[in-house]
C-alpha atoms as a PDB file:
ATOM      1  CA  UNK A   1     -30.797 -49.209 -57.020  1.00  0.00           C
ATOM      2  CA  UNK A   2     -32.878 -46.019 -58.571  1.00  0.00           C
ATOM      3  CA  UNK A   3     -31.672 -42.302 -57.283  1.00  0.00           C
ATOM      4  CA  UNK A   4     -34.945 -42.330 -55.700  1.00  0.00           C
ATOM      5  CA  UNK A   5     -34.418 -45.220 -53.783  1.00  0.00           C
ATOM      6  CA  UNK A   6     -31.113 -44.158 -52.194  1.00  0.00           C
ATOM      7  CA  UNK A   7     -32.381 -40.215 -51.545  1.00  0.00           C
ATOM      8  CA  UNK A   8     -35.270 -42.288 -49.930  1.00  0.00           C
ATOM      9  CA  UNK A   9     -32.910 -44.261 -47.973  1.00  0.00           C
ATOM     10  CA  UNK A  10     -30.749 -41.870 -46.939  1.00  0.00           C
ATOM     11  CA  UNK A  11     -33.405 -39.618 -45.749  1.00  0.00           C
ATOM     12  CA  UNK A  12     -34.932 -42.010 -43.744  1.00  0.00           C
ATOM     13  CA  UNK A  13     -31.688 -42.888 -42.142  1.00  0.00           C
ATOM     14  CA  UNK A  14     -31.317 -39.315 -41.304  1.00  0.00           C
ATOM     15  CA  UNK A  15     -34.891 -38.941 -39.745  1.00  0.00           C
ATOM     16  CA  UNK A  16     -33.663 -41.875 -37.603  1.00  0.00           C
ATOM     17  CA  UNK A  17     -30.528 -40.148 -36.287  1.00  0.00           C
ATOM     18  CA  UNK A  18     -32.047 -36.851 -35.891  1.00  0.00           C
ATOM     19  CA  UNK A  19     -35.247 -38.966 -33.186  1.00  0.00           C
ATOM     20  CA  UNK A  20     -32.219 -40.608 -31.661  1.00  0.00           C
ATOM     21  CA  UNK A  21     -30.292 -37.241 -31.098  1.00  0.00           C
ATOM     22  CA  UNK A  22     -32.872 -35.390 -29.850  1.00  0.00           C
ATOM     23  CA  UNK A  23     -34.091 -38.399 -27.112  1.00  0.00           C
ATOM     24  CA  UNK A  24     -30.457 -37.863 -25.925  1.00  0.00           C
ATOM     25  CA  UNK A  25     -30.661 -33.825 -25.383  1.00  0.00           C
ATOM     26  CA  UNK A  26     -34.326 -34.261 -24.110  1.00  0.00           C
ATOM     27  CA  UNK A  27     -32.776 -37.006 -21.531  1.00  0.00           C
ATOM     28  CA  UNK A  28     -29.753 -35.358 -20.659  1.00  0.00           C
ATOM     29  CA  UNK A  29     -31.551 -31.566 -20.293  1.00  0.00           C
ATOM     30  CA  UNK A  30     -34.630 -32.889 -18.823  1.00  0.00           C
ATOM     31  CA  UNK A  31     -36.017 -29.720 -16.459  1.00  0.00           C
ATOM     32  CA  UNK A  32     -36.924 -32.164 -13.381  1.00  0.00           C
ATOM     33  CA  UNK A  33     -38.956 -29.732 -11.330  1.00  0.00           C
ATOM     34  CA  UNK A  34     -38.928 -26.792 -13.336  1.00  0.00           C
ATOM     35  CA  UNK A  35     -34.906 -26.267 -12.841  1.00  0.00           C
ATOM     36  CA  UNK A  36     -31.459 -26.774 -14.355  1.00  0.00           C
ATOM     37  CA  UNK A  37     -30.036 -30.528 -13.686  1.00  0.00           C
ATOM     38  CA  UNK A  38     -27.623 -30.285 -10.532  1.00  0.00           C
ATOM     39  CA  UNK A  39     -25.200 -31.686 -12.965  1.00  0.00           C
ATOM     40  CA  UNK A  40     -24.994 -28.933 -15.147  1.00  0.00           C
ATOM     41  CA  UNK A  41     -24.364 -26.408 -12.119  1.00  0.00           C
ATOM     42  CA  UNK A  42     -21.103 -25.782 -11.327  1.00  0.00           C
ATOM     43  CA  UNK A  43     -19.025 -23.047  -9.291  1.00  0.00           C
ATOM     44  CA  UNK A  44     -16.470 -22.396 -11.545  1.00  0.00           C
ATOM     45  CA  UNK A  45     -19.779 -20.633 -13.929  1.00  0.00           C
ATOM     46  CA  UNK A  46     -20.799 -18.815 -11.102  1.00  0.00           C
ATOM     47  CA  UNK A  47     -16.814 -17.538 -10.180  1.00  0.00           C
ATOM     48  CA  UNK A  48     -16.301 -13.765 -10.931  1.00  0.00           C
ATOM     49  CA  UNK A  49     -12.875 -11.760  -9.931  1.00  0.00           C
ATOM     50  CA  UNK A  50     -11.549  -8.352 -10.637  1.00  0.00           C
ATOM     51  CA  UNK A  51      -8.794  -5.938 -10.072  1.00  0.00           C
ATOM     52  CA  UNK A  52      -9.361  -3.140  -7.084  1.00  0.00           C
ATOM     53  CA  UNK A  53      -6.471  -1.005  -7.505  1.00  0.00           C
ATOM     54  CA  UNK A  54      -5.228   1.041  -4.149  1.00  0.00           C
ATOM     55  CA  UNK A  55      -2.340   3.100  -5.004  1.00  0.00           C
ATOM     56  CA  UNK A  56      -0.540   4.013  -7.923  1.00  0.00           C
ATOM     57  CA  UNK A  57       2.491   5.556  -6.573  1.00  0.00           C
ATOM     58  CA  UNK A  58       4.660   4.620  -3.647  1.00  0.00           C
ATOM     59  CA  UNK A  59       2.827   2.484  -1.002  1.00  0.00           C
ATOM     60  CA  UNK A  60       1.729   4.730   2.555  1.00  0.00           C
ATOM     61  CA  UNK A  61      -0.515   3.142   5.673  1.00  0.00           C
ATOM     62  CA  UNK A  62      -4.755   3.719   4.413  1.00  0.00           C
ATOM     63  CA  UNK A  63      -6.313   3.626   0.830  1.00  0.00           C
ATOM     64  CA  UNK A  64      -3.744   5.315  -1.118  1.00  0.00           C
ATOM     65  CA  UNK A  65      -5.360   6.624  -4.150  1.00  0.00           C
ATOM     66  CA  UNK A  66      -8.380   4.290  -3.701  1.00  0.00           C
ATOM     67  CA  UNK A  67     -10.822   7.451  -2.644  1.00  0.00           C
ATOM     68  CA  UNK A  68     -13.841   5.836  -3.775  1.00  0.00           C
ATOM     69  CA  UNK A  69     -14.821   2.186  -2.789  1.00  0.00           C
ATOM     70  CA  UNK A  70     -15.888  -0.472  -4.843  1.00  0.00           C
ATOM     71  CA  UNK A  71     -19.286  -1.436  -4.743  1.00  0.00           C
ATOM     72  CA  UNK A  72     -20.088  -4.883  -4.783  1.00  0.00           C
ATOM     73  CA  UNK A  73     -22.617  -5.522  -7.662  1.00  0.00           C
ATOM     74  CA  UNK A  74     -24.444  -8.888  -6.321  1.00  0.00           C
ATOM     75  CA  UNK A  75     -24.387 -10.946  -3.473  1.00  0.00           C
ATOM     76  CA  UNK A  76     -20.823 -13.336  -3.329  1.00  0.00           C
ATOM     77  CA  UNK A  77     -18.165 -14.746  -1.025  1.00  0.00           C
ATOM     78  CA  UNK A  78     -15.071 -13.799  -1.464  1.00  0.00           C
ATOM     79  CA  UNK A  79     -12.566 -16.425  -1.402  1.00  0.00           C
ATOM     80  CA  UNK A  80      -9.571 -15.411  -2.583  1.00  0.00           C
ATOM     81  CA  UNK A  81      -7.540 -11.946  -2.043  1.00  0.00           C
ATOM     82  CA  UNK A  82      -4.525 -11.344  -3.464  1.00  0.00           C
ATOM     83  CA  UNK A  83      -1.989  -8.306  -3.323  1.00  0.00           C
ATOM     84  CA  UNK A  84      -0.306  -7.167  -6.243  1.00  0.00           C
ATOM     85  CA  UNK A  85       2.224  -4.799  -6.379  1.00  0.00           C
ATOM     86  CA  UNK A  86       5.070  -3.338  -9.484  1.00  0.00           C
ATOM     87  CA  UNK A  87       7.859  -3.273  -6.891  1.00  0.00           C
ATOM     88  CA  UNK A  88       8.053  -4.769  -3.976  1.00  0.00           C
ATOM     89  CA  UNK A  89       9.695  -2.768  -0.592  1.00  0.00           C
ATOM     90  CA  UNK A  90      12.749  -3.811   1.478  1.00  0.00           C
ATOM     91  CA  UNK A  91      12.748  -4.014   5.038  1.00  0.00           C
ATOM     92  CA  UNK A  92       9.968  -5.099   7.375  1.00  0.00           C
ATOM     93  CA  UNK A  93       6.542  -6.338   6.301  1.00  0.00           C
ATOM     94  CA  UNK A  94       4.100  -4.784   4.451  1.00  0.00           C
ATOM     95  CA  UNK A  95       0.420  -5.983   5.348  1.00  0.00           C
ATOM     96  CA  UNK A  96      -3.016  -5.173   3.035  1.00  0.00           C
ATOM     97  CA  UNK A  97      -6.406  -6.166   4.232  1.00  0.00           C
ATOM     98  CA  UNK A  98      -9.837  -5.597   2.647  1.00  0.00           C
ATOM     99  CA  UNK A  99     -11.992  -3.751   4.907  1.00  0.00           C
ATOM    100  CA  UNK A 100     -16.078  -3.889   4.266  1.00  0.00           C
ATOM    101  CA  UNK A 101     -18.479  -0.614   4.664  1.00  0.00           C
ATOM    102  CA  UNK A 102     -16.062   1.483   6.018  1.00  0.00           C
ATOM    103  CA  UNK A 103     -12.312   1.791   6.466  1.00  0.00           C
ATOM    104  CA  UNK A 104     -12.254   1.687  10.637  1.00  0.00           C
ATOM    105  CA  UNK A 105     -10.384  -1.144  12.179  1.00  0.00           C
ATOM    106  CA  UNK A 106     -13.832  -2.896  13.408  1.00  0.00           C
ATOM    107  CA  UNK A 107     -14.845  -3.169   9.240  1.00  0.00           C
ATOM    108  CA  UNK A 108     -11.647  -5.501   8.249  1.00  0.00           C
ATOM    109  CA  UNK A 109     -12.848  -8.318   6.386  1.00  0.00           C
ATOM    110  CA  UNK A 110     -11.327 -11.242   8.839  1.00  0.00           C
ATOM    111  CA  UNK A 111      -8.953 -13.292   7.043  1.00  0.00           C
ATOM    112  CA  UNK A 112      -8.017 -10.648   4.326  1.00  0.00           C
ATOM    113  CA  UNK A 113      -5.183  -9.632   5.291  1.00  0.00           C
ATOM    114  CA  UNK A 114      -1.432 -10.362   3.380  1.00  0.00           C
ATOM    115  CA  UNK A 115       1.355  -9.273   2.039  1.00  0.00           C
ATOM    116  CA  UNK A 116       1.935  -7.214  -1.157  1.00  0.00           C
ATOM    117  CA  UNK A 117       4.572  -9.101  -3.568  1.00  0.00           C
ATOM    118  CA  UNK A 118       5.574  -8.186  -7.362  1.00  0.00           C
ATOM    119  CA  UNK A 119       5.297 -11.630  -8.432  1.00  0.00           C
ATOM    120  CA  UNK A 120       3.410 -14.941  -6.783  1.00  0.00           C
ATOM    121  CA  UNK A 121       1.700 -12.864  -4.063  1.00  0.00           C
ATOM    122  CA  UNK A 122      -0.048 -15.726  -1.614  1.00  0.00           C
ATOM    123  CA  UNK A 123      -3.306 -15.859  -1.552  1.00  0.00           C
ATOM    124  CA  UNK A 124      -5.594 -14.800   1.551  1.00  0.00           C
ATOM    125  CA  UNK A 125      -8.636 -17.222   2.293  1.00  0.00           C
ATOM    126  CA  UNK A 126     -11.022 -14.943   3.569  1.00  0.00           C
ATOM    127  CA  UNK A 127     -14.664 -17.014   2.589  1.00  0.00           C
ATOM    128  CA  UNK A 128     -15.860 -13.811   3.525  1.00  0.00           C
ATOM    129  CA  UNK A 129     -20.146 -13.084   2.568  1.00  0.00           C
ATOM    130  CA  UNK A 130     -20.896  -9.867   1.265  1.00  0.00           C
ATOM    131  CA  UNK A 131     -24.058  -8.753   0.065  1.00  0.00           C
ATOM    132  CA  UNK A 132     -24.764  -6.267  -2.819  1.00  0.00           C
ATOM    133  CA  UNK A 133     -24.337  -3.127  -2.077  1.00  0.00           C
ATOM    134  CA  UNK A 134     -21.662  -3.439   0.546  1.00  0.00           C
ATOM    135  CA  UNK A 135     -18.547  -1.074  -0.228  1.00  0.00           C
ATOM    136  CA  UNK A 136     -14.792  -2.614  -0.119  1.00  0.00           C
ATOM    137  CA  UNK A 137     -11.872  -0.719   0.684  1.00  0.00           C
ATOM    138  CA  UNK A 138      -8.211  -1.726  -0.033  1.00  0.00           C
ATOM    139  CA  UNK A 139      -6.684  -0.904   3.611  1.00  0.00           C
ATOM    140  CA  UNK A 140      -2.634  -1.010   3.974  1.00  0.00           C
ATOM    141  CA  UNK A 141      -2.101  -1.399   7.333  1.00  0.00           C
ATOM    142  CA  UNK A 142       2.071  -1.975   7.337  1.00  0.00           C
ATOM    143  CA  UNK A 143       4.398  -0.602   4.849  1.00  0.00           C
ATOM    144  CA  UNK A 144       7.914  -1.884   4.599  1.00  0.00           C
ATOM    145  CA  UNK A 145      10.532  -0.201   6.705  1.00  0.00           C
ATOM    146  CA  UNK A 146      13.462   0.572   4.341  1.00  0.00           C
ATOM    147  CA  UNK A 147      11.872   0.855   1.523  1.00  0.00           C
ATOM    148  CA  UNK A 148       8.370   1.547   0.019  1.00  0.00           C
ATOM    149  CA  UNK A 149       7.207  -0.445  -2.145  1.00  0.00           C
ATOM    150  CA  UNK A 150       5.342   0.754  -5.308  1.00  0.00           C
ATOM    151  CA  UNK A 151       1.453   0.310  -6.323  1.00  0.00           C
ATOM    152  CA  UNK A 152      -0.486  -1.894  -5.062  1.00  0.00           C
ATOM    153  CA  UNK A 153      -3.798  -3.731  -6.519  1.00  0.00           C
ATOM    154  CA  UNK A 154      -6.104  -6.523  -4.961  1.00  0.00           C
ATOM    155  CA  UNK A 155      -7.035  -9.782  -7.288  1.00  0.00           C
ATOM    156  CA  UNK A 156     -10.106 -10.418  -5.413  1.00  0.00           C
ATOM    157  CA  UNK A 157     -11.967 -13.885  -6.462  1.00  0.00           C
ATOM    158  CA  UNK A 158     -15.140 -14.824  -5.474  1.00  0.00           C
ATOM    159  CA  UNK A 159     -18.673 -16.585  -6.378  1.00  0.00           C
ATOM    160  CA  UNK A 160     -22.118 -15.430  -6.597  1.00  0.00           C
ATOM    161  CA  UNK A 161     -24.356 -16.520  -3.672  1.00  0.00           C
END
């Protein structure tokens, strides 16, 4: 067999898997509608979280050091809080809740609320809608009784709506 004869074989072999690659991405990303396949849509791509801290020094009842909220960039639900903090107190319970537009009692975010720990905080459930714009606060409510404990952050997850 001639040069030319295998460069012409192997070229057309190549055109042939190149057609049969390309009917596979036009199957598989097929735009039925106009929109993205269902299939390709997932929540963990929309899933966004961040770090709100409240305090850096010893932990107090309010916002701590947290004099500015956090505005909330795009519509989401929040469905995971947790509190963070370097050291945790002794004595009693210490309690943090988010608290939406406003740091009143009537603006806590229901389901929010938890305590503070240095390591394996649980997680607060909130499945909370807020809407872009809104401002979140980082509320203490309880502080330990013995002992303070010492700064204090939020892991707040959540997912675009």
């Amino acid at each position: 067999m001639s040069v030319v004869s295998k460069v012409t074989a192997l070229a057309t072999r190549i055109g042939a898997e190149i057609k049969t690659v390309r009917t596979e991405i036009a199957a598989r990303y097929a735009l039925p509608g106009g929109g993205i396949p269902v299939a390709d849509i997932s929540n963990a791509a929309n899933t966004v979280g961040f770090m709100l801290w409240q305090s850096y020094g010893f932990h107090a009842v309010g916002i701590g050091q947290q004099d500015i909220a956090y505005v909330v960039p795009f519509a989401m639900r929040v469905t995971s809080v947790r509190y963070w903090c370097k050291t945790a107190g002794t004595g009693g319970t210490a309690a943090v809740e988010l608290r939406k537009n406003g740091i009143a009692g009537g603006n806590t975010i229901s389901s929010s609320s938890a305590a503070p720990a240095a390591s394996s905080p649980s997680a607060a459930t909130p499945n909370a809608d807020l809407a872009a714009g809104d401002l979140i606060w980082v509320y203490q409510t309880a502080i330990n009784t013995t002992t303070a404990g010492v700064q204090l952050a939020a892991e707040i997850v959540g997912r675009r709506i």
